[in-house]
C-alpha atoms as a PDB file:
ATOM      1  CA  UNK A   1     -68.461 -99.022  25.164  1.00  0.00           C
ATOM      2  CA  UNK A   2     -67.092 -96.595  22.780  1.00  0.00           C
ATOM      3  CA  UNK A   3     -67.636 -92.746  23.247  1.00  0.00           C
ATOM      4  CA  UNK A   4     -66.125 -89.220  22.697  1.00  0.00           C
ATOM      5  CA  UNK A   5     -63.382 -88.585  25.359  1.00  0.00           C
ATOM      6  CA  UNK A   6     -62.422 -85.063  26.566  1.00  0.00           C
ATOM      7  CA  UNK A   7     -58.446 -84.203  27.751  1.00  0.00           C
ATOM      8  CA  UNK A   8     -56.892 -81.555  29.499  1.00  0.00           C
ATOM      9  CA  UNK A   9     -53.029 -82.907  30.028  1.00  0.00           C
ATOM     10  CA  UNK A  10     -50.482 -81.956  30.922  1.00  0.00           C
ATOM     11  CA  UNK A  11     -47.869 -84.186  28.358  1.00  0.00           C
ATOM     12  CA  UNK A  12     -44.255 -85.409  28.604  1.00  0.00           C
ATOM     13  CA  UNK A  13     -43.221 -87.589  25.517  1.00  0.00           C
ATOM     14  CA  UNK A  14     -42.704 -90.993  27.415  1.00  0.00           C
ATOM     15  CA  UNK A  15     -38.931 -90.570  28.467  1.00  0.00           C
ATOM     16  CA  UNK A  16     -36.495 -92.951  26.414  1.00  0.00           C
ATOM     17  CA  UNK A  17     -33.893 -92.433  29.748  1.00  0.00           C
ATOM     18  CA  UNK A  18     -36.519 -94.125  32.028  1.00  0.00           C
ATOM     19  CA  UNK A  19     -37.194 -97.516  29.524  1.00  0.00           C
ATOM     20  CA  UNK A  20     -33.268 -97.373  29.464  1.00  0.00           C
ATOM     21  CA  UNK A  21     -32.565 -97.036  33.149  1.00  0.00           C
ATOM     22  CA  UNK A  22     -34.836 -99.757  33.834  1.00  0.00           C
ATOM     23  CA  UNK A  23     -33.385-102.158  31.239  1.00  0.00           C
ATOM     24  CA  UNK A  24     -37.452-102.835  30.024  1.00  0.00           C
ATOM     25  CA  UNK A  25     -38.333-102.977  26.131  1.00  0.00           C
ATOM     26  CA  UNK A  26     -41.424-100.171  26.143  1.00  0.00           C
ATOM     27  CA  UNK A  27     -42.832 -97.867  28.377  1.00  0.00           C
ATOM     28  CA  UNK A  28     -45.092-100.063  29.783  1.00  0.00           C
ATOM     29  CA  UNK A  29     -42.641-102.171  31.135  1.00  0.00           C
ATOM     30  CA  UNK A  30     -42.276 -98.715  33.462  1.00  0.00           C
ATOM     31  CA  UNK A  31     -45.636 -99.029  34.869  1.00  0.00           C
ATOM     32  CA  UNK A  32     -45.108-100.584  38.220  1.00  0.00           C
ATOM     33  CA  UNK A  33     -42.404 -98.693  39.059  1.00  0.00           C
ATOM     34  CA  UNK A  34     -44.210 -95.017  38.182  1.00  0.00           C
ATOM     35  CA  UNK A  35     -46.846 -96.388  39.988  1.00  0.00           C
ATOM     36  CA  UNK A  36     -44.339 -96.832  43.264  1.00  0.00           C
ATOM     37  CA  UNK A  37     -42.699 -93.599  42.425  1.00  0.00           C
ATOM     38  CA  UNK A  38     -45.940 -91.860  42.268  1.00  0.00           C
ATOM     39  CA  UNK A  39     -47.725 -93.606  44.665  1.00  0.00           C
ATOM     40  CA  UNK A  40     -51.458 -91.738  45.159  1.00  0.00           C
ATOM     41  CA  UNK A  41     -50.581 -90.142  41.697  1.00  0.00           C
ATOM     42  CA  UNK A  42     -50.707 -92.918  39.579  1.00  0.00           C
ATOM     43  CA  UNK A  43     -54.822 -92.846  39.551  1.00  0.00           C
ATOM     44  CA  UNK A  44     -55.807 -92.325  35.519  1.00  0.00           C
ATOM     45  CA  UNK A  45     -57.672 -89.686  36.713  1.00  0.00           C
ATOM     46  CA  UNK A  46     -57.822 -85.509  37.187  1.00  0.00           C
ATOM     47  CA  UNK A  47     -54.903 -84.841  39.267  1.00  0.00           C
ATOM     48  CA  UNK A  48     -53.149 -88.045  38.643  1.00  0.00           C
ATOM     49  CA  UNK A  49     -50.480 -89.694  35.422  1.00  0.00           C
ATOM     50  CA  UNK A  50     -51.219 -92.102  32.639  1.00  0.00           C
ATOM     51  CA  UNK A  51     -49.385 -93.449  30.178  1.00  0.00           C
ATOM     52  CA  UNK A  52     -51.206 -92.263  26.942  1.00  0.00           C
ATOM     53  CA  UNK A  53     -50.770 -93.755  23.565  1.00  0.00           C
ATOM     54  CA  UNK A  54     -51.242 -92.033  20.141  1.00  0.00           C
ATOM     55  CA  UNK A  55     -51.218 -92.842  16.569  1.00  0.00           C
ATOM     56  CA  UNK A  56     -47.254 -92.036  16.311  1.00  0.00           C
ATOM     57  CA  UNK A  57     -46.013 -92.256  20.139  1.00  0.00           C
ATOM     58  CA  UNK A  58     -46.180 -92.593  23.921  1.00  0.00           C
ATOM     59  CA  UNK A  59     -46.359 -90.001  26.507  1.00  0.00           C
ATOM     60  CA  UNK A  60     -46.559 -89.703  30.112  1.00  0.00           C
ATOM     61  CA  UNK A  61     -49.736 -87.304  30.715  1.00  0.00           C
ATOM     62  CA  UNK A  62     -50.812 -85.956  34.074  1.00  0.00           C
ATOM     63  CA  UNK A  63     -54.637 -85.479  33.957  1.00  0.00           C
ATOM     64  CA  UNK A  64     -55.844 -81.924  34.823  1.00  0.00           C
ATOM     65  CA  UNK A  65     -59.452 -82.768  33.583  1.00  0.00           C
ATOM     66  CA  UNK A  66     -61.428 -85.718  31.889  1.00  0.00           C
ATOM     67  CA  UNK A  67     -64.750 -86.190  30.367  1.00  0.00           C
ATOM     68  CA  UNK A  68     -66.323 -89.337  29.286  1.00  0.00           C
ATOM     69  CA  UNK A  69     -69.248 -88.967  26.820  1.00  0.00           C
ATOM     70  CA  UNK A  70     -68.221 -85.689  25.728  1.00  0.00           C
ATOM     71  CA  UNK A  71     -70.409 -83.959  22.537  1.00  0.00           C
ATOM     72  CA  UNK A  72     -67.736 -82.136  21.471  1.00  0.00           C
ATOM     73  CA  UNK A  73     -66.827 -83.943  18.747  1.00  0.00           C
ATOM     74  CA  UNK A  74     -62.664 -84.366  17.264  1.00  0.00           C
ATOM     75  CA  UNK A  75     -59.974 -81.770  17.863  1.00  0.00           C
ATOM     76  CA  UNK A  76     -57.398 -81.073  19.289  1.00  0.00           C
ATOM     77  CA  UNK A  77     -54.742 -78.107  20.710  1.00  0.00           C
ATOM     78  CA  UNK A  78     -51.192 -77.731  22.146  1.00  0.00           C
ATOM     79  CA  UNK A  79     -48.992 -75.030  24.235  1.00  0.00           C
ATOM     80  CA  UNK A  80     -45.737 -74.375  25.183  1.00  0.00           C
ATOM     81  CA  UNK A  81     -45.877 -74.246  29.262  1.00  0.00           C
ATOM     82  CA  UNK A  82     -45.202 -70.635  30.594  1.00  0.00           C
ATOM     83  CA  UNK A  83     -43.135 -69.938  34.129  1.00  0.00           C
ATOM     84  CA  UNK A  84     -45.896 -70.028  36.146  1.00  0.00           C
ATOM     85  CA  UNK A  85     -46.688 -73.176  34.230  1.00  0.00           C
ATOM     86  CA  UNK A  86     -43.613 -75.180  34.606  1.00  0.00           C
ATOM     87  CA  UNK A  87     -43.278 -74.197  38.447  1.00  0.00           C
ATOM     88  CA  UNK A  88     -46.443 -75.864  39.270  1.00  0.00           C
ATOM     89  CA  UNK A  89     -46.226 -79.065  37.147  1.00  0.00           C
ATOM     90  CA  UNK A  90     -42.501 -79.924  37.157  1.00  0.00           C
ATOM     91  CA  UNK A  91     -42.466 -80.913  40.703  1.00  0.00           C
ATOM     92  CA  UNK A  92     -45.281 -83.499  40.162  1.00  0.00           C
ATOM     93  CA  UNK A  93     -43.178 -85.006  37.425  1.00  0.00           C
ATOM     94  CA  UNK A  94     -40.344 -84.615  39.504  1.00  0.00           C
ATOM     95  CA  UNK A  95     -41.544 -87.103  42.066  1.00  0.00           C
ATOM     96  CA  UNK A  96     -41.128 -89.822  39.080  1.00  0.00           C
ATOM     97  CA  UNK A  97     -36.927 -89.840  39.710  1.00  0.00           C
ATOM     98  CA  UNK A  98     -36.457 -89.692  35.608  1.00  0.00           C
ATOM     99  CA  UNK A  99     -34.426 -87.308  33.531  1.00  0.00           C
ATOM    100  CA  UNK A 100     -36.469 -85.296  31.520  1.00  0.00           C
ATOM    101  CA  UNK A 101     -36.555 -81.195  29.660  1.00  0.00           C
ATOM    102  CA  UNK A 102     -38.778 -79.056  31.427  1.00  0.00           C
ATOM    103  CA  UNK A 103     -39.024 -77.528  28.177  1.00  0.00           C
ATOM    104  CA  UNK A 104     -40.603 -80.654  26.654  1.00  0.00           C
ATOM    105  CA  UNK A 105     -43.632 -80.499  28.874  1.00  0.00           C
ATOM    106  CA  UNK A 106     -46.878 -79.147  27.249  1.00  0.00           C
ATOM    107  CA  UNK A 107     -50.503 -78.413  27.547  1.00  0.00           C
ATOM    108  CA  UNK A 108     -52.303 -80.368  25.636  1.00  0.00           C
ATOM    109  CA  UNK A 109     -56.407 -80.366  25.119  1.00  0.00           C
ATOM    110  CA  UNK A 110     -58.294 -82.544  22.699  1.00  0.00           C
ATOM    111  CA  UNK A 111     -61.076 -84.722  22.140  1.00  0.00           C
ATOM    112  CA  UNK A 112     -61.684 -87.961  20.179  1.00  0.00           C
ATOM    113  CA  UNK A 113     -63.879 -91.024  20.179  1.00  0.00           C
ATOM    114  CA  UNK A 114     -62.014 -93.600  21.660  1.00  0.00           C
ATOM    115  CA  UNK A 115     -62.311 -97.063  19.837  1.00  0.00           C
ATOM    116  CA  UNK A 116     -59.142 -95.634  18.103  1.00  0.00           C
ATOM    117  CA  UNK A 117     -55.684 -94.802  19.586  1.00  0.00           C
ATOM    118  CA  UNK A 118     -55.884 -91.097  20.251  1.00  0.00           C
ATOM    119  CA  UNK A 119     -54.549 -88.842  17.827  1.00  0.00           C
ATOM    120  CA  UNK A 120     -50.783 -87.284  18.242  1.00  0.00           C
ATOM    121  CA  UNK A 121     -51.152 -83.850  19.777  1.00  0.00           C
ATOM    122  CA  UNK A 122     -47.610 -82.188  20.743  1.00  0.00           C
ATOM    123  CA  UNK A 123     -46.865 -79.683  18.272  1.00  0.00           C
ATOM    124  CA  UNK A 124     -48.303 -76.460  19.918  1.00  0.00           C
ATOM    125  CA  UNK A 125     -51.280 -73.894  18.113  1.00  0.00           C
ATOM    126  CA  UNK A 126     -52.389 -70.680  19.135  1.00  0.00           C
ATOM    127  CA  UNK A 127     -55.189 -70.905  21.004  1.00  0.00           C
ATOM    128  CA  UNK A 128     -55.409 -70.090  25.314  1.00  0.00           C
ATOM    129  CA  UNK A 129     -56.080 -73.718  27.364  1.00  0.00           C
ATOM    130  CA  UNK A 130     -58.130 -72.389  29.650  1.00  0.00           C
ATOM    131  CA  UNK A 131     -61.060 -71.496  27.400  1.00  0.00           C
ATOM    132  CA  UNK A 132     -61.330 -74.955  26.367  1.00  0.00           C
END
């Protein structure tokens, strides 16, 4: 059933280095092995990764929050990831064995109904993530 979908992610444009490294054609040919790297991790849910797909790309998201059946309607918002930020998160995508910027990582919140790939949100606005 189709319905409004509410992110809070944490986003990592779906490393070309891994798909290379693995000698696999997309980045779902990666699955099975994030899921070993990550073990408990790999859940598709708050506090665990996903691969997410947009209208113009893949990422690797880890899920700080989730809500099915959300009212809130389409939109969508983007930051850069501040000290404090990147000391908490890299680790977790650390535990993956890929190479990968830091600096590419961002917060990412949006919303949209879901009988559509989700749209592309990477390019950061001004706008604080935690009052979303």
């Amino acid at each position: 059933m189709s319905d409004y979908i509410k992110r809070k992610v944490i986003r990592l444009p779906f490393p070309k280095s891994l798909i290379d490294e693995l000698g696999v054609n997309d980045c779902y040919d990666c699955e099975n092995y994030l899921k070993e790297k990550y073990g408990e991790l790999w859940d598709k849910r708050p506090g665990g990764f996903d691969i997410e797909c947009t209208e113009k790309r893949h990422y690797l998201d880890y899920i700080v929050d989730y809500e099915y059946g959300s009212e809130a309607g389409d939109w969508g918002y983007v930051w850069y990831l501040n000290e404090e930020d990147i000391n908490k998160y890299k680790p977790l995508f650390d535990e993956g064995e890929f190479d990968y910027n830091p600096n590419d990582l961002r917060k990412v919140a949006y919303c949209w109904y879901n009988c559509s790939e989700a749209p592309d949100y990477y390019d950061p606005k001004d706008i604080t993530f935690e009052n979303i």
